[in-house]
C-alpha atoms as a PDB file:
ATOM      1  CA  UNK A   1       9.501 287.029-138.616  1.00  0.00           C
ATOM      2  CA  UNK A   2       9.799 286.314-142.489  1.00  0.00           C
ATOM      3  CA  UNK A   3      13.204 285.267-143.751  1.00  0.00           C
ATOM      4  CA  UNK A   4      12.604 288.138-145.874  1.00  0.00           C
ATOM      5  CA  UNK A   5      12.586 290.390-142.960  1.00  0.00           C
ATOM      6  CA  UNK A   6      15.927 288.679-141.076  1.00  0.00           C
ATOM      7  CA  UNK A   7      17.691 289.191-144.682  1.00  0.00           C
ATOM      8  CA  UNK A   8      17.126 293.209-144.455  1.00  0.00           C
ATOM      9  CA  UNK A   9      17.937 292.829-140.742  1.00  0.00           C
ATOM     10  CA  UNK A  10      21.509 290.944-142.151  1.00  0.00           C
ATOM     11  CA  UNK A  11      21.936 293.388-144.797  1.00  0.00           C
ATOM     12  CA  UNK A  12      21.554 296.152-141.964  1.00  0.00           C
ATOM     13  CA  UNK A  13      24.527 294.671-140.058  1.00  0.00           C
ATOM     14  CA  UNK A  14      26.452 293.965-143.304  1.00  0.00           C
ATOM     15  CA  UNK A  15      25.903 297.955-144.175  1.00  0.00           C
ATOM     16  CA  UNK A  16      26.927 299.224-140.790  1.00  0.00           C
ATOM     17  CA  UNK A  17      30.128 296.929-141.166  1.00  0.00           C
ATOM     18  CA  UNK A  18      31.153 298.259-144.437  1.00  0.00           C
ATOM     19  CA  UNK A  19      30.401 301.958-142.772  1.00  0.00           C
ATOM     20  CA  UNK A  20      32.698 301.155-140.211  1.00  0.00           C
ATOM     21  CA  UNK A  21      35.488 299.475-142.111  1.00  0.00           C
ATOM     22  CA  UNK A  22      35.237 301.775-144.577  1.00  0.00           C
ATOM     23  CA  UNK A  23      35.496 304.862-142.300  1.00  0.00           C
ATOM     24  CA  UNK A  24      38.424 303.153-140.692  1.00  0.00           C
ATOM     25  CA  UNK A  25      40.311 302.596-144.062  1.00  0.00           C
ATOM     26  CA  UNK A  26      39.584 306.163-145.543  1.00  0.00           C
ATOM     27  CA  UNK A  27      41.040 307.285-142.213  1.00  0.00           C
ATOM     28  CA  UNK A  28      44.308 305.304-142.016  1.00  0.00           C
ATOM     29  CA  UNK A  29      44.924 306.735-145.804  1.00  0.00           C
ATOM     30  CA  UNK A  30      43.970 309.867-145.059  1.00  0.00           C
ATOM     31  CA  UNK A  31      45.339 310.315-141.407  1.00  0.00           C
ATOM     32  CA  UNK A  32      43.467 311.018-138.418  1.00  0.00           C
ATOM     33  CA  UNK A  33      44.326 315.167-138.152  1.00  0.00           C
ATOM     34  CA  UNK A  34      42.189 314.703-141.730  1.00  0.00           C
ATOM     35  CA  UNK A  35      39.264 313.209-140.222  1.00  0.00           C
ATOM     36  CA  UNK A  36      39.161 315.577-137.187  1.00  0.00           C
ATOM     37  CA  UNK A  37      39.129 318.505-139.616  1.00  0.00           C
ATOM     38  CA  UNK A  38      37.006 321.068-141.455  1.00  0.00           C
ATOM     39  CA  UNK A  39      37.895 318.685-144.624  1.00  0.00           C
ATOM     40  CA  UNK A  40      37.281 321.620-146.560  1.00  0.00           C
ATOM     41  CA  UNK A  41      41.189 320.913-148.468  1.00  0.00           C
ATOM     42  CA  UNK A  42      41.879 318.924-151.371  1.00  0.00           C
ATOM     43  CA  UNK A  43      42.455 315.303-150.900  1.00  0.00           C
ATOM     44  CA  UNK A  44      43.906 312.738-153.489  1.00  0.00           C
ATOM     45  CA  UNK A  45      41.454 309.828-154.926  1.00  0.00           C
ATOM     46  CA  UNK A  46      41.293 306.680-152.483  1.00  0.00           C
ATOM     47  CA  UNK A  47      42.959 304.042-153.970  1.00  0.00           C
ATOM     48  CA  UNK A  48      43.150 300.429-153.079  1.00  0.00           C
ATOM     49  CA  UNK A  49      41.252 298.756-150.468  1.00  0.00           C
ATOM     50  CA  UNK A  50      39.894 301.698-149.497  1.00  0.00           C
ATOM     51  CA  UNK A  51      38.504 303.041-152.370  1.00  0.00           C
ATOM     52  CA  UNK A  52      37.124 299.684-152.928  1.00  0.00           C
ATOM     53  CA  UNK A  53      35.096 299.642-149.572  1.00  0.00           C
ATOM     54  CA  UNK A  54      33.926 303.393-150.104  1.00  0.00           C
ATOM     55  CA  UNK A  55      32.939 302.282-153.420  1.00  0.00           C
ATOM     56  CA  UNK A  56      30.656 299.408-152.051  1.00  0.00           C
ATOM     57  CA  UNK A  57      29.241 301.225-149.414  1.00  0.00           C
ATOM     58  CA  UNK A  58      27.704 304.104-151.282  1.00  0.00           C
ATOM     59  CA  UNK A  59      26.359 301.395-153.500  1.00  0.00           C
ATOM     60  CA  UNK A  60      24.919 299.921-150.541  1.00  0.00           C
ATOM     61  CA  UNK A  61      23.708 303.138-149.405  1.00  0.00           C
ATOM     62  CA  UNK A  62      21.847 303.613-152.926  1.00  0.00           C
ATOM     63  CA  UNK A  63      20.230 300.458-153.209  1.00  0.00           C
ATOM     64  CA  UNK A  64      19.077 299.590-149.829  1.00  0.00           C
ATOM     65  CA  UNK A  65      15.862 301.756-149.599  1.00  0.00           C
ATOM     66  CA  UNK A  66      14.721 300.282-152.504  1.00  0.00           C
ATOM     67  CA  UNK A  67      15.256 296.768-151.213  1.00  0.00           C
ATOM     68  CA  UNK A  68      13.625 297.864-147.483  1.00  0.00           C
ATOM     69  CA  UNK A  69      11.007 299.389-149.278  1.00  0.00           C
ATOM     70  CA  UNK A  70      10.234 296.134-151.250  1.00  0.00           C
ATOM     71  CA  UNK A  71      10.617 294.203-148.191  1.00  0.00           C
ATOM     72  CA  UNK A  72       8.634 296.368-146.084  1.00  0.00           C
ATOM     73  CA  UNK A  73       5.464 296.189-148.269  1.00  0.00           C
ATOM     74  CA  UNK A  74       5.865 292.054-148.875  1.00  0.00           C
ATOM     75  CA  UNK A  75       6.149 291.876-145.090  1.00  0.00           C
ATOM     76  CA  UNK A  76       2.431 294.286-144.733  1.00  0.00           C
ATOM     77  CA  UNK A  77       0.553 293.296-147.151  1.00  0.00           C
ATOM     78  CA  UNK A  78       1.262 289.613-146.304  1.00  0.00           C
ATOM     79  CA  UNK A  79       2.874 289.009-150.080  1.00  0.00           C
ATOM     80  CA  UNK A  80       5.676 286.422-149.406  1.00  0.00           C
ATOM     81  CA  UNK A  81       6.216 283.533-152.348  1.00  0.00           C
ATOM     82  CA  UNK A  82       9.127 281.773-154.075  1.00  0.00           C
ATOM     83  CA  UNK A  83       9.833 285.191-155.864  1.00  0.00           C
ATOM     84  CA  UNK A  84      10.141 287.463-152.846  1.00  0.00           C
ATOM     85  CA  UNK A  85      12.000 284.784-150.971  1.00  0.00           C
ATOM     86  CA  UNK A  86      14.651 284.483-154.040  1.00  0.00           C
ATOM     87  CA  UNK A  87      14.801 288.014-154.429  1.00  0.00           C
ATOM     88  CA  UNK A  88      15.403 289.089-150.746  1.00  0.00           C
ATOM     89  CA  UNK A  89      18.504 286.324-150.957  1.00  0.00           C
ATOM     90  CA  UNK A  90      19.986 287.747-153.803  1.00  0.00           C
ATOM     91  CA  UNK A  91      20.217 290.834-152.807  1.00  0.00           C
ATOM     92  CA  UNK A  92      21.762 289.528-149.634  1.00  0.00           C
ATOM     93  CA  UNK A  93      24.137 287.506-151.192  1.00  0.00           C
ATOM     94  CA  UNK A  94      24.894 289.491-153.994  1.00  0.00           C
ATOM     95  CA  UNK A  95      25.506 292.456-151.590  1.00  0.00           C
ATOM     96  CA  UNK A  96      28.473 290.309-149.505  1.00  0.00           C
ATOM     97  CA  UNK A  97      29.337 289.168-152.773  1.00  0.00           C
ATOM     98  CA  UNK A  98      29.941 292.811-154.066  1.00  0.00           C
ATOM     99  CA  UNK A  99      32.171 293.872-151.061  1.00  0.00           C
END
C-alpha cells in the first residue's frame, strides 16, 4: 500500500472524527429533544466551537472526493512521484491543520 493510499485511509478516520465530534457539539448546543426531532423549527446560528467543527467538516466533506479521486487514479494507473507524495501530505496535514 502507497503512502498515498494510508494518507486517504488517515484522512478517512480524521473525517469520521470531525463527523462525530461535530455531531456531538451541535447536539450539546442544540439539546438532545432537537436532535431527536422533525428539525423542521428555526434554530439560532452555531457559534463557537461548534460552529467551528461544523464549519470544517463540510469543508472536509467538499474536498475529499476530489482528493480520493486523485488518489484513486495515482494508485491505478501506477503514477506515484515526489509530486503525488507531497500533495497527498498536504492535504493530510493541511486538513488536521484546518480543524
Amino acid at each position: 500500500m502507497t503512502t498515498e493510499l494510508w494518507l486517504s485511509v488517515a484522512s478517512i478516520i480524521l473525517g469520521l472524527v470531525q463527523l462525530i465530534v461535530a455531531s456531538h457539539l451541535i447536539s450539546f448546543q442544540y439539546g438532545y429533544r432537537w436532535t431527536a426531532s422533525s428539525r423542521e423549527e428555526a434554530v439560532p446560528p452555531l457559534r463557537g466551537l461548534a460552529n467551528r467543527v461544523d464549519q470544517a467538516t463540510t469543508n472536509f466533506l467538499e474536498t475529499f472526493p476530489f482528493f480520493a479521486a486523485l488518489v484513486l487514479v495515482a494508485h491505478v494507473t501506477h503514477h506515484h512521484n515526489l509530486l503525488t507524495l507531497w500533495g497527498a501530505h498536504l492535504y493530510f496535514w493541511a486538513r488536521l491543520g484546518y480543524v
